[in-house]
C-alpha atoms as a PDB file:
ATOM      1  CA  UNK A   1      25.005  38.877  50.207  1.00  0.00           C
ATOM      2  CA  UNK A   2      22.255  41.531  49.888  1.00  0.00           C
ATOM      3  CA  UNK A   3      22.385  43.613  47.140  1.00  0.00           C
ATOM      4  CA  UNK A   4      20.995  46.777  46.930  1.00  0.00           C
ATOM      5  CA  UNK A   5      17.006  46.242  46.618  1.00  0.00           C
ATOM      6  CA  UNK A   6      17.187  45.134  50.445  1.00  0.00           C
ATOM      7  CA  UNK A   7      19.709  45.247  53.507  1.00  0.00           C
ATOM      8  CA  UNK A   8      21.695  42.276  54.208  1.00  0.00           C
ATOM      9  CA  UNK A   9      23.074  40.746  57.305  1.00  0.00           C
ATOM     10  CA  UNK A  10      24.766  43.478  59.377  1.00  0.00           C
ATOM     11  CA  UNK A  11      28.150  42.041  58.869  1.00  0.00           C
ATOM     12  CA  UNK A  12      31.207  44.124  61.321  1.00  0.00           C
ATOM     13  CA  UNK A  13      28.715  44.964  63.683  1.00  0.00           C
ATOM     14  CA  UNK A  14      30.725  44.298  66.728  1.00  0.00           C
ATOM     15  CA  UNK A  15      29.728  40.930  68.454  1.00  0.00           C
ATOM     16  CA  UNK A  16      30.310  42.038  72.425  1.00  0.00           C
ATOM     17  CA  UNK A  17      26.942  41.287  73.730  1.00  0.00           C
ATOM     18  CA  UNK A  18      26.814  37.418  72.066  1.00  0.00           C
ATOM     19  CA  UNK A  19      27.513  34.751  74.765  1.00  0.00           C
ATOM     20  CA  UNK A  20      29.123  31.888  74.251  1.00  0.00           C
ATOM     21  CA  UNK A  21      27.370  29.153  71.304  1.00  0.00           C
ATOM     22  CA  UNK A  22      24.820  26.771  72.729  1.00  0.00           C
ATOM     23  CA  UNK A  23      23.103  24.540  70.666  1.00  0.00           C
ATOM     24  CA  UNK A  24      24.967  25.488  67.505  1.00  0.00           C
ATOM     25  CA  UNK A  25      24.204  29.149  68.265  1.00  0.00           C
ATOM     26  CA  UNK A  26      25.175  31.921  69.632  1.00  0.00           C
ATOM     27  CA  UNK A  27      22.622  33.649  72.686  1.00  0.00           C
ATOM     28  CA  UNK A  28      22.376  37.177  72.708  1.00  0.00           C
ATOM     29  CA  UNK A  29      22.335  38.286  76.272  1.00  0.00           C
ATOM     30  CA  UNK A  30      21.289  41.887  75.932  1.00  0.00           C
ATOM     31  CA  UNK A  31      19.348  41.962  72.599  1.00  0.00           C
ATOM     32  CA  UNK A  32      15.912  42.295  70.833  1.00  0.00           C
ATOM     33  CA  UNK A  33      14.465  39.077  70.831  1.00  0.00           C
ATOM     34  CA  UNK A  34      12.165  39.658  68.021  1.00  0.00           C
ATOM     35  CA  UNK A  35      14.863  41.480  66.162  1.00  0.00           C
ATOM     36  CA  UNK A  36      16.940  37.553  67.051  1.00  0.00           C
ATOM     37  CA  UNK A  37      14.133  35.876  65.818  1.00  0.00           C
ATOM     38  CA  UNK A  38      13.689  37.127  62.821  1.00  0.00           C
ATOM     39  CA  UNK A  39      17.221  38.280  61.611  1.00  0.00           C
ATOM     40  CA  UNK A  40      19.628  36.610  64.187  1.00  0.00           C
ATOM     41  CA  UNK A  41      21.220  39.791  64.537  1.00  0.00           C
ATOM     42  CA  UNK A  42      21.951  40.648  68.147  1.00  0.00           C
ATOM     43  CA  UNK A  43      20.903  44.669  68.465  1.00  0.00           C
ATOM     44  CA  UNK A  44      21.152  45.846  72.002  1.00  0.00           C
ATOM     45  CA  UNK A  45      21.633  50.165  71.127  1.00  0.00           C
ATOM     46  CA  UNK A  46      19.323  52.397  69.393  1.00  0.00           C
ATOM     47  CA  UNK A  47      21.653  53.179  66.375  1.00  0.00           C
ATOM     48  CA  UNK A  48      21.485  49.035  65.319  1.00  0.00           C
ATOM     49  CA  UNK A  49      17.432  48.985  66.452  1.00  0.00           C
ATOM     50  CA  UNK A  50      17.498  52.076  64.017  1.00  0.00           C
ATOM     51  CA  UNK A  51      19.351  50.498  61.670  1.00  0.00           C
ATOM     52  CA  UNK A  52      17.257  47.145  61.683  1.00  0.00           C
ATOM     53  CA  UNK A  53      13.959  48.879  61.468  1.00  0.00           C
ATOM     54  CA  UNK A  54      14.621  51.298  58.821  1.00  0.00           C
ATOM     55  CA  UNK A  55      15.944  48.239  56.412  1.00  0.00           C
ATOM     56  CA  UNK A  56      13.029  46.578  56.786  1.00  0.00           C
ATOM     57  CA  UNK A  57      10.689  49.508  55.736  1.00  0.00           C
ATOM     58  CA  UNK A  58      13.040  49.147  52.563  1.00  0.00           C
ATOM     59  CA  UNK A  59      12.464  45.892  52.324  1.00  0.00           C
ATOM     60  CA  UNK A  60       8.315  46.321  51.842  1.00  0.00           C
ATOM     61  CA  UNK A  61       8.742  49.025  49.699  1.00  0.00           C
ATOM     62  CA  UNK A  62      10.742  47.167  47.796  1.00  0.00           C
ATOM     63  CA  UNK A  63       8.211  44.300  48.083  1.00  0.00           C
ATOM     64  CA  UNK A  64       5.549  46.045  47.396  1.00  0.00           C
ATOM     65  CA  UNK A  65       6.835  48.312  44.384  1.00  0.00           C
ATOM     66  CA  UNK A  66       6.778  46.165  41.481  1.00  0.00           C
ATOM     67  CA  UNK A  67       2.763  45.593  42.457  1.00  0.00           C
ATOM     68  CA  UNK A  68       1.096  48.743  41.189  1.00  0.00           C
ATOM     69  CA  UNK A  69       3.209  48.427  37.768  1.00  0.00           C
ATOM     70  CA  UNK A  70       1.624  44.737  37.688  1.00  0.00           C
ATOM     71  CA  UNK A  71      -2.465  46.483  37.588  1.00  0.00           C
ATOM     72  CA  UNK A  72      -1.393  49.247  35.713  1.00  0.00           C
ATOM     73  CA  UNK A  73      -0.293  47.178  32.286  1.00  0.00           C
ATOM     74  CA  UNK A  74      -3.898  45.077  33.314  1.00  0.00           C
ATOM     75  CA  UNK A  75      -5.681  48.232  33.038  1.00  0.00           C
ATOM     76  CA  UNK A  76      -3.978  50.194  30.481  1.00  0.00           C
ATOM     77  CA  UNK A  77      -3.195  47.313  28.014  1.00  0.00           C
ATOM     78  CA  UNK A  78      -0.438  49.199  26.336  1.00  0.00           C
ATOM     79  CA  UNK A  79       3.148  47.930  28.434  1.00  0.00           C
ATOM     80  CA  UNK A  80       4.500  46.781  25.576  1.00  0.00           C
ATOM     81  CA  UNK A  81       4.472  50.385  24.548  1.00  0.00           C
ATOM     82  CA  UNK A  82       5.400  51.994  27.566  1.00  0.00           C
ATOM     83  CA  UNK A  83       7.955  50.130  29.112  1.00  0.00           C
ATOM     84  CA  UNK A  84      11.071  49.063  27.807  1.00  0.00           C
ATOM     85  CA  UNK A  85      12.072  45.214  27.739  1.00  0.00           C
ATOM     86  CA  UNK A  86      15.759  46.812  28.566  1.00  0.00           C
ATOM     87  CA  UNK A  87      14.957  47.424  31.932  1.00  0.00           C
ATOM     88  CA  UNK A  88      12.279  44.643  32.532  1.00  0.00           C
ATOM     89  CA  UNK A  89      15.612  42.522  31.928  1.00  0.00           C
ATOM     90  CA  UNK A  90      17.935  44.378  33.608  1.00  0.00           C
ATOM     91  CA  UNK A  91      15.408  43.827  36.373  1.00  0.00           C
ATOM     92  CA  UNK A  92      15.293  40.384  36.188  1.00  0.00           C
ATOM     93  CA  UNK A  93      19.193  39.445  35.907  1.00  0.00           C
ATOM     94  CA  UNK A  94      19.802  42.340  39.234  1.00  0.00           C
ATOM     95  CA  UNK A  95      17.566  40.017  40.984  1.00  0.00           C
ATOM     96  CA  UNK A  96      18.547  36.791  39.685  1.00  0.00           C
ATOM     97  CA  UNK A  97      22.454  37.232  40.826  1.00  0.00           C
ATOM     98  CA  UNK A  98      20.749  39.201  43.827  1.00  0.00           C
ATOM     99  CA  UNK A  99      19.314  35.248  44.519  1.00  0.00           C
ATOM    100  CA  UNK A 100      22.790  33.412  43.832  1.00  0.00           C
ATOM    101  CA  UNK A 101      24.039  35.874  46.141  1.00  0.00           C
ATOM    102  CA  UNK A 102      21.875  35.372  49.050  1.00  0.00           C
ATOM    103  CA  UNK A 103      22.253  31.240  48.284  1.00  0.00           C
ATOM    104  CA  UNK A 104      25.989  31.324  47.819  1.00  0.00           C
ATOM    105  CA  UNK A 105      26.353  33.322  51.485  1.00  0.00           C
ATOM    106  CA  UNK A 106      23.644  31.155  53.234  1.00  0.00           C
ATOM    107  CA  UNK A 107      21.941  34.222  53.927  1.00  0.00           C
ATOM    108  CA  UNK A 108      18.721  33.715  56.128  1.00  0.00           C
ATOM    109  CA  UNK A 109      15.185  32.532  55.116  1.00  0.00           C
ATOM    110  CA  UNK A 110      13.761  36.204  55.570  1.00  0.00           C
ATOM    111  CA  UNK A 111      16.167  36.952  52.836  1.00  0.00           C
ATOM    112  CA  UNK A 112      15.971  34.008  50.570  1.00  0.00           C
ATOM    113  CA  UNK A 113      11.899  34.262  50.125  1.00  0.00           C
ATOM    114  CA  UNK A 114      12.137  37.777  49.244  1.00  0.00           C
ATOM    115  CA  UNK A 115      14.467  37.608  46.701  1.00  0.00           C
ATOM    116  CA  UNK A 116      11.967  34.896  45.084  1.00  0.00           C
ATOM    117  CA  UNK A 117       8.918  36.944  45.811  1.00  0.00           C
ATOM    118  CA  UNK A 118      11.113  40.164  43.307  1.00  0.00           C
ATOM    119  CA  UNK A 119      11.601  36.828  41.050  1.00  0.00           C
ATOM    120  CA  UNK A 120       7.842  35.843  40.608  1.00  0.00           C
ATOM    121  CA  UNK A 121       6.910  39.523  40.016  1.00  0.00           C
ATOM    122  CA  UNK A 122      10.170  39.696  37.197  1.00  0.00           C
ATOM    123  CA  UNK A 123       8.284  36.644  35.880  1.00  0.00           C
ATOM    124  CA  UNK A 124       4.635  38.378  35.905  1.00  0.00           C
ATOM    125  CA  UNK A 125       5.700  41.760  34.445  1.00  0.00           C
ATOM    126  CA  UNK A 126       7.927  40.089  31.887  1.00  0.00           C
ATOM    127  CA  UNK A 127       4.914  37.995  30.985  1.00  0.00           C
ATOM    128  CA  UNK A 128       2.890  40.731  30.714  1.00  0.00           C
ATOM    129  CA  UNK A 129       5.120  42.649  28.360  1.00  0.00           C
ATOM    130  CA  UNK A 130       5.196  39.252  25.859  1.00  0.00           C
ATOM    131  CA  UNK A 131       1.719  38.602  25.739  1.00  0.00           C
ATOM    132  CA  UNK A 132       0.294  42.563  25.601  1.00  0.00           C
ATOM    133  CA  UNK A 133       2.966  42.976  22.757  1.00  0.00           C
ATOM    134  CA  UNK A 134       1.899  39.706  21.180  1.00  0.00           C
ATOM    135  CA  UNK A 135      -2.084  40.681  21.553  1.00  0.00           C
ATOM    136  CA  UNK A 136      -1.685  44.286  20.212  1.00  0.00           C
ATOM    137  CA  UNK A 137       0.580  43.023  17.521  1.00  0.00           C
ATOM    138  CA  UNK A 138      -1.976  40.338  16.139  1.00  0.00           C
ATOM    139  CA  UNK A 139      -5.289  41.490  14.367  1.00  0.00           C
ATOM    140  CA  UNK A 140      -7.122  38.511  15.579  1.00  0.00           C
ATOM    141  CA  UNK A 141      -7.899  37.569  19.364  1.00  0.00           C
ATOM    142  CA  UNK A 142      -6.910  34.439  19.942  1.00  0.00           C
ATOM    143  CA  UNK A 143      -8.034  32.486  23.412  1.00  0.00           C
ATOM    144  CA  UNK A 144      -4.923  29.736  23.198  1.00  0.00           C
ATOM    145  CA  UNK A 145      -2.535  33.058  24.054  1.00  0.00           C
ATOM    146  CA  UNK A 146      -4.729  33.317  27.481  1.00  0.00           C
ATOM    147  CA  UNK A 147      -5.000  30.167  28.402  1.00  0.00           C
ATOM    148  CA  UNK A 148      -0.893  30.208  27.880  1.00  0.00           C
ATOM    149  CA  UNK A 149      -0.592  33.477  29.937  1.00  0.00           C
ATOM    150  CA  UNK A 150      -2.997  31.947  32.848  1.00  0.00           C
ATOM    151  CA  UNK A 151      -0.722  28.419  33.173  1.00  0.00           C
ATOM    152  CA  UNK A 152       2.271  30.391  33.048  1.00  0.00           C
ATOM    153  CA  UNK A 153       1.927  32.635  35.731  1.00  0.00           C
ATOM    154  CA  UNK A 154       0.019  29.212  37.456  1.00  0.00           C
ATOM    155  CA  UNK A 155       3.473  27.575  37.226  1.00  0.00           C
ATOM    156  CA  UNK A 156       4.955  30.739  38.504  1.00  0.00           C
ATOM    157  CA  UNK A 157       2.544  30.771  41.063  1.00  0.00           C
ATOM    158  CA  UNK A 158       3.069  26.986  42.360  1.00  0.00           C
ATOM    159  CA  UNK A 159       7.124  28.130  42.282  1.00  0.00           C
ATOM    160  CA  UNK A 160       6.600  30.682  44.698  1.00  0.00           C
ATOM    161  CA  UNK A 161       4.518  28.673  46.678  1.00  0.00           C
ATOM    162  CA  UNK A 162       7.598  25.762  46.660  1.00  0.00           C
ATOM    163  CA  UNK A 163      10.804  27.227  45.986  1.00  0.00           C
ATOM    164  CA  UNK A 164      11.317  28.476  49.437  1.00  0.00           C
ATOM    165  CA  UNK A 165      10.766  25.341  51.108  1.00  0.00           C
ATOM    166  CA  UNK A 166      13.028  23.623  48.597  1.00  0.00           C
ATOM    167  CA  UNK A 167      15.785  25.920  48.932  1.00  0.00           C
ATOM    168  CA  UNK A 168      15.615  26.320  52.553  1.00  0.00           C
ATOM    169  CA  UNK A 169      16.146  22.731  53.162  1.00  0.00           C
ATOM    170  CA  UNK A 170      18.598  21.836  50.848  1.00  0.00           C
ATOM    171  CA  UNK A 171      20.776  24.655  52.581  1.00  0.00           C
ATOM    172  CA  UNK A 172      19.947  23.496  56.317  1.00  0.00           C
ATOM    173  CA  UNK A 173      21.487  20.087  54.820  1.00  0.00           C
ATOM    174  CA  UNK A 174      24.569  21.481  53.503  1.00  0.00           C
ATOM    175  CA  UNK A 175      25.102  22.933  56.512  1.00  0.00           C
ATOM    176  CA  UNK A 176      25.847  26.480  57.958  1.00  0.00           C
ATOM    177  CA  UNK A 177      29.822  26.794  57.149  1.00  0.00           C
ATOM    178  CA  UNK A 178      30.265  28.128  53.982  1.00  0.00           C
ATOM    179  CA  UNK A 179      33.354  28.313  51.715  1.00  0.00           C
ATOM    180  CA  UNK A 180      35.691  31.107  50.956  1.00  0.00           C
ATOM    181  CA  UNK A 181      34.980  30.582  47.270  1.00  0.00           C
ATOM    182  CA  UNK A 182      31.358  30.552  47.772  1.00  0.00           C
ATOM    183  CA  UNK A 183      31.421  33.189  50.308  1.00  0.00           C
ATOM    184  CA  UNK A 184      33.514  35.512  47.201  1.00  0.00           C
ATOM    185  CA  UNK A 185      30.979  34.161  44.380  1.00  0.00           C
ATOM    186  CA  UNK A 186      28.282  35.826  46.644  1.00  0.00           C
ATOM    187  CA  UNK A 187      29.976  38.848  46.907  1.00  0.00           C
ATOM    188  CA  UNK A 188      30.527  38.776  43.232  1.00  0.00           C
ATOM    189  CA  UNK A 189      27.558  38.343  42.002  1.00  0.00           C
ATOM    190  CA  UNK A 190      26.305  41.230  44.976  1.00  0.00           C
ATOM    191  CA  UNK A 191      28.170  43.259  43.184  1.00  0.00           C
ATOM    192  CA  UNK A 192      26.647  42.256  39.326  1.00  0.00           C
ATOM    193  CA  UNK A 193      23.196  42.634  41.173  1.00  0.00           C
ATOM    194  CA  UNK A 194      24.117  46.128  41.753  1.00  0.00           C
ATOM    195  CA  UNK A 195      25.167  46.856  38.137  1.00  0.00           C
ATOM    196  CA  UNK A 196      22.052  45.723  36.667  1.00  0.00           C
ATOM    197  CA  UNK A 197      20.038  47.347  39.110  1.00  0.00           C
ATOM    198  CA  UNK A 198      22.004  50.588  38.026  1.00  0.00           C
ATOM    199  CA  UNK A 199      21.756  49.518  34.368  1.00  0.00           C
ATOM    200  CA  UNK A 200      17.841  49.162  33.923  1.00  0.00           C
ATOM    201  CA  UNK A 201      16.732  52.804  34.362  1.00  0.00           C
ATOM    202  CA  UNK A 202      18.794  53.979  31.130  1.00  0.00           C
ATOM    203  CA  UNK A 203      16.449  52.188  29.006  1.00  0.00           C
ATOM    204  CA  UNK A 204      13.522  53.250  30.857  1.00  0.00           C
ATOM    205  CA  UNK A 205      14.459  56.818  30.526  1.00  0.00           C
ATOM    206  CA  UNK A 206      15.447  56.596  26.799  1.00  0.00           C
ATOM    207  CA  UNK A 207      12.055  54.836  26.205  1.00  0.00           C
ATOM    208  CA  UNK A 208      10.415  57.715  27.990  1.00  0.00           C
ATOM    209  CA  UNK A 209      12.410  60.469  25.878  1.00  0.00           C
ATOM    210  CA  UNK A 210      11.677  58.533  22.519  1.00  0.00           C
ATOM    211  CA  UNK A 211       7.432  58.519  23.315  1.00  0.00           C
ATOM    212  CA  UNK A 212       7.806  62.505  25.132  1.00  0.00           C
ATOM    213  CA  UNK A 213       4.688  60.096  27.593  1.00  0.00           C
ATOM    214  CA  UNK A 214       5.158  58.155  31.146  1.00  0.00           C
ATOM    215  CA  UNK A 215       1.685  56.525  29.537  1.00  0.00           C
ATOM    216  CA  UNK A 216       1.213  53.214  30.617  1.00  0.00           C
ATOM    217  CA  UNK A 217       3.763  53.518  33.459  1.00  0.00           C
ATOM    218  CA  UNK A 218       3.228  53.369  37.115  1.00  0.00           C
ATOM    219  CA  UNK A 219       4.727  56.281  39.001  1.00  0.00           C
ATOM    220  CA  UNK A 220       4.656  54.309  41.962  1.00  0.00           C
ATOM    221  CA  UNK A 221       6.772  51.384  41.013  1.00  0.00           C
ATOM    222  CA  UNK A 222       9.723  54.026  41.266  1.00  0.00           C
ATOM    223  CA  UNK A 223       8.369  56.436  43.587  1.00  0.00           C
ATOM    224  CA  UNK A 224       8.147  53.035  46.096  1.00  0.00           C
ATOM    225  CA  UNK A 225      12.102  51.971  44.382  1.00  0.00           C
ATOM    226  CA  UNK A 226      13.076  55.513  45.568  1.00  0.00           C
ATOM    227  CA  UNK A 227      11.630  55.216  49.116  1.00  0.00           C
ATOM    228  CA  UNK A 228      13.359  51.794  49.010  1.00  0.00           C
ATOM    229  CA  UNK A 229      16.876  52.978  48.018  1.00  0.00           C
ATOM    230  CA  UNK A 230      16.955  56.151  49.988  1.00  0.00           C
ATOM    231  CA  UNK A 231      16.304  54.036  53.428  1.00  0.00           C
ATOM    232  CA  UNK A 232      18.490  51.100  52.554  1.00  0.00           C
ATOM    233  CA  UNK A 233      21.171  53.821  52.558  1.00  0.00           C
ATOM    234  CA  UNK A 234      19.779  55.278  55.672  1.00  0.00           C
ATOM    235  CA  UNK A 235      19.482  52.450  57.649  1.00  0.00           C
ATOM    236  CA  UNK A 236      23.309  52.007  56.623  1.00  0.00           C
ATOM    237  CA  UNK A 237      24.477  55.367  57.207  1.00  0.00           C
ATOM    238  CA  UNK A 238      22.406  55.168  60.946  1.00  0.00           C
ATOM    239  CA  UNK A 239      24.247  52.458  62.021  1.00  0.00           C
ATOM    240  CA  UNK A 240      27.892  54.135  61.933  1.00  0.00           C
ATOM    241  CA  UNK A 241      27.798  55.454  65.601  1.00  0.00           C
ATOM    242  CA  UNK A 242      27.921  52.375  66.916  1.00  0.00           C
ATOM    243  CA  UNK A 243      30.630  50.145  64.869  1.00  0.00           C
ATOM    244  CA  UNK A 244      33.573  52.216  66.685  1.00  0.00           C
ATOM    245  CA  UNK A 245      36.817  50.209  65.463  1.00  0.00           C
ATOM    246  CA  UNK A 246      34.911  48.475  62.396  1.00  0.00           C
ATOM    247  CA  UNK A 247      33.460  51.334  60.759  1.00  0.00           C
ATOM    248  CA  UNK A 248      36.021  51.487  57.998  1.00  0.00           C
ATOM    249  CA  UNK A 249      35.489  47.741  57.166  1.00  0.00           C
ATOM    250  CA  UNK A 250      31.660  48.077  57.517  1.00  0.00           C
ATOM    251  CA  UNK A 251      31.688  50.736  54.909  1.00  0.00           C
ATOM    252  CA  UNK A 252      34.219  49.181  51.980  1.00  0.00           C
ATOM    253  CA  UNK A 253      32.065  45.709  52.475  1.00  0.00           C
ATOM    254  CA  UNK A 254      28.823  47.978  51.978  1.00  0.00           C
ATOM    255  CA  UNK A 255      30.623  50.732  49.261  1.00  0.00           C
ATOM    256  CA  UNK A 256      29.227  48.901  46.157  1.00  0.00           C
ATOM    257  CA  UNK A 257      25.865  48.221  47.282  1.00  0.00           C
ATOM    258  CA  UNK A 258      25.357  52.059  49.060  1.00  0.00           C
ATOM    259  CA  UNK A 259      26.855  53.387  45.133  1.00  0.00           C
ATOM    260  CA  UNK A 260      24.099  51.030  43.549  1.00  0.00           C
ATOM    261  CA  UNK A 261      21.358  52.087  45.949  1.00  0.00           C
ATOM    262  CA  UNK A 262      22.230  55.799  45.669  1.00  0.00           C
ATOM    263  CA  UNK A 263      22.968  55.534  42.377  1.00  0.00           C
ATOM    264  CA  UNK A 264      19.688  53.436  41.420  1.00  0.00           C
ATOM    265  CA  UNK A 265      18.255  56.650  43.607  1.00  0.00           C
ATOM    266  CA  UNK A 266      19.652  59.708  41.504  1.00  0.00           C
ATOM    267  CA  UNK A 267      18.326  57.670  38.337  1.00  0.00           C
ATOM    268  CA  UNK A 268      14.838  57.531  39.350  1.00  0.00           C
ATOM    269  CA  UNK A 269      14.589  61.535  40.395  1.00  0.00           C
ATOM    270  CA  UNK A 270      15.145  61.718  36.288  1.00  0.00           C
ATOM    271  CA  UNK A 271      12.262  59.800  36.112  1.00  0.00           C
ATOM    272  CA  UNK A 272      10.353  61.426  38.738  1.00  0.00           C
ATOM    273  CA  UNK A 273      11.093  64.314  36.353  1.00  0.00           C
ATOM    274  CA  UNK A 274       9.730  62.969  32.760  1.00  0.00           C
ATOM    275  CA  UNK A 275       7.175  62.086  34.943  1.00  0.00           C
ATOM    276  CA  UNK A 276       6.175  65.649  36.105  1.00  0.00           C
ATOM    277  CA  UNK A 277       7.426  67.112  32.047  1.00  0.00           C
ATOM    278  CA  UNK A 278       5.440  64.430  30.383  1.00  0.00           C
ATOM    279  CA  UNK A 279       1.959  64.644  32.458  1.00  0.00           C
ATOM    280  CA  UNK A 280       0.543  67.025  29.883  1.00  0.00           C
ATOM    281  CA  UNK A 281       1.593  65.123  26.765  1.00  0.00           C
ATOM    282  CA  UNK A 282      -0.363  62.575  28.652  1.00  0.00           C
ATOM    283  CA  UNK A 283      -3.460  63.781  29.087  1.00  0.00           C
ATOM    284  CA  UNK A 284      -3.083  65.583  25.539  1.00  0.00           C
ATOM    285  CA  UNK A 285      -2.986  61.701  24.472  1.00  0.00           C
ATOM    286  CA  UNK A 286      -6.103  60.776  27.166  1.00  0.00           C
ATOM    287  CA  UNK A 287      -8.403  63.878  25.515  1.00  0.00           C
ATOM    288  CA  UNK A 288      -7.371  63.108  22.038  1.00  0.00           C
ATOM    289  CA  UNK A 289      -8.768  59.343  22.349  1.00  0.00           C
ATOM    290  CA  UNK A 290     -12.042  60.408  24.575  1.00  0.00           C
ATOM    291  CA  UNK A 291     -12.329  63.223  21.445  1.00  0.00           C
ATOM    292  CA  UNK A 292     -11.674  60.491  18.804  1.00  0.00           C
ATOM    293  CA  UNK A 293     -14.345  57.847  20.546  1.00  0.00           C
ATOM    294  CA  UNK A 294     -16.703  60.882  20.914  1.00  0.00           C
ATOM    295  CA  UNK A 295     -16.167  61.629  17.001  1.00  0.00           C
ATOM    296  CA  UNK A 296     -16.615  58.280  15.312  1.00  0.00           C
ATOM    297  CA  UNK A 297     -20.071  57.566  16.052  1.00  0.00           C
ATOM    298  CA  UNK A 298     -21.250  60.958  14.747  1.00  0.00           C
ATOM    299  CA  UNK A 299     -19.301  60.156  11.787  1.00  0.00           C
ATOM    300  CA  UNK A 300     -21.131  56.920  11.158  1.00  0.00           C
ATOM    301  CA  UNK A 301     -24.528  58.753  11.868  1.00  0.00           C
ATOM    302  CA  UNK A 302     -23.513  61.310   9.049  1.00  0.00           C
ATOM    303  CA  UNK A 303     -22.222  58.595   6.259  1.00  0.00           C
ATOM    304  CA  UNK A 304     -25.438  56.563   6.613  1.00  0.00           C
ATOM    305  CA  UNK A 305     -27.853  59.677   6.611  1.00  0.00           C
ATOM    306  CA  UNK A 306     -25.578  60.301   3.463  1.00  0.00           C
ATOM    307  CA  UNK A 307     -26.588  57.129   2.158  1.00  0.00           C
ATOM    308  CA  UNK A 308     -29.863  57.719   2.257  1.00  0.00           C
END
């Protein structure tokens, strides 16, 4: 089951346009193919096209978010210091039960790989965090920590690159059926995914209120979570017209992941607003250090003129 960093299958959408199975399949008669294709969700009105389209705009944002936070602790150097490791694991677990989820509710492929892509970039921020705090921590450089950092994220790399595959198959094989205890473990751990999501912006903002600075932080990575959560509600909200009978079911299966979406949502406006009360504590900090780099030499230049 989807959680709420990306839409799921659109379960009690009503199934009138599906033909009889052929092939171990249903046929849509009146759908859009590529929509079938990709999803295997039969949309044949403009409210489910909606719906479809605007989840997978959350689903890149989503994709895409973690990204800018990645070459913004490479270029800044200090993420140990800005973020906290509270919400870096929050993070990770939302999208690790997000995974058993998907898995446990044979969820499609489209679904499965991009629950491992939000893995691998858990794995490469997390790993960024250890080794920055490890580095700025330790008065000597040593080149063994690199080396570690660059077959780490190697490994990570190589599990990106085979996981899918791996997983993919060995669910094919099991076959599609899938059990009711399974099918209420996924919507379990849906639910935990939720939770954490929920749970990793209070350390985030605490960190921010403890350092008065969004230094070292990527606006982006929630300004992109934002865009994310706001059209993962949309696209649910969109698709109401056209459910008729099953609306009320539609909306108590989706409650808990539209209250951690919208939650998640409300959470990161709080951080859109240290972000806009901090900016001139952090380019105080930015002048002081240009000021403190301009100083030094002249400093030196004075002590050894003193000398002499």
């Amino acid at each position: 089951m989807a959680a709420a960093r990306f839409p799921g299958k659109s379960e009690g959408v009503p199934a009138t346009n599906w033909s009889s199975p052929a092939v171990d399949r249903p046929v849509c008669l009146n759908g859009t193919p590529w929509i079938l294709y990709l999803l295997e969700e039969c949309v044949e009105n403009v409210w489910e096209y909606s719906s479809v389209v605007i989840g997978l705009f959350s689903m890149l944002c989503f994709l895409l978010s973690t990204l800018p936070q990645v070459y913004e602790a490479y270029r800044n150097g200090k993420v140990d210091q800005a973020m906290s490791f509270g919400f870096l694991f929050f993070l990770f677990s939302g999208d690790l039960t997000n995974f058993a989820g998907c898995y446990f509710t044979s969820q499609l492929p489209i679904q499965m790989i991009t629950v491992i892509f939000y893995i691998f970039t858990d794995v490469v921020l997390i790993s960024q965090f250890i080794y920055y705090k490890i580095k700025n921590n330790s008065s000597t450089k040593s080149p063994v920590l690199k080396w570690l950092c660059f077959l780490w994220c190697g490994a990570a790399t190589i599990f990106l690159i085979v996981s899918p595959s791996l997983i993919l198959d060995n669910s094919t094989a099991s076959g599609t059926t899938t059990s009711k205890s399974l099918e209420v473990s996924g919507y379990v751990c849906g639910y935990l995914a939720s939770v954490f999501y929920l749970a990793s912006r209070f350390p985030q903002l605490y960190k921010n209120f403890q350092r008065q600075s969004t230094e070292g932080t990527s606006y982006l990575l929630f300004a992109l979570a934002m865009m994310g959560n706001g059209t993962y509600g949309l696209s649910v909200i969109v698709v109401l017209p056209s459910l008729k009978d099953s609306r009320h079911n539609f909306i108590i299966k989706h409650l808990a992941w539209l209250i951690g979406s919208l939650g998640v949502l409300v959470l990161d406006f709080l951080v859109t607003i240290q972000f806009i009360m901090y900016k001139k504590n952090n380019s105080d900090k930015q002048h002081a250090v240009l000021a403190a780099l301009e100083v030094e030499p002249l400093l030196c230049e004075e002590e050894e003129l003193s000398a002499v």
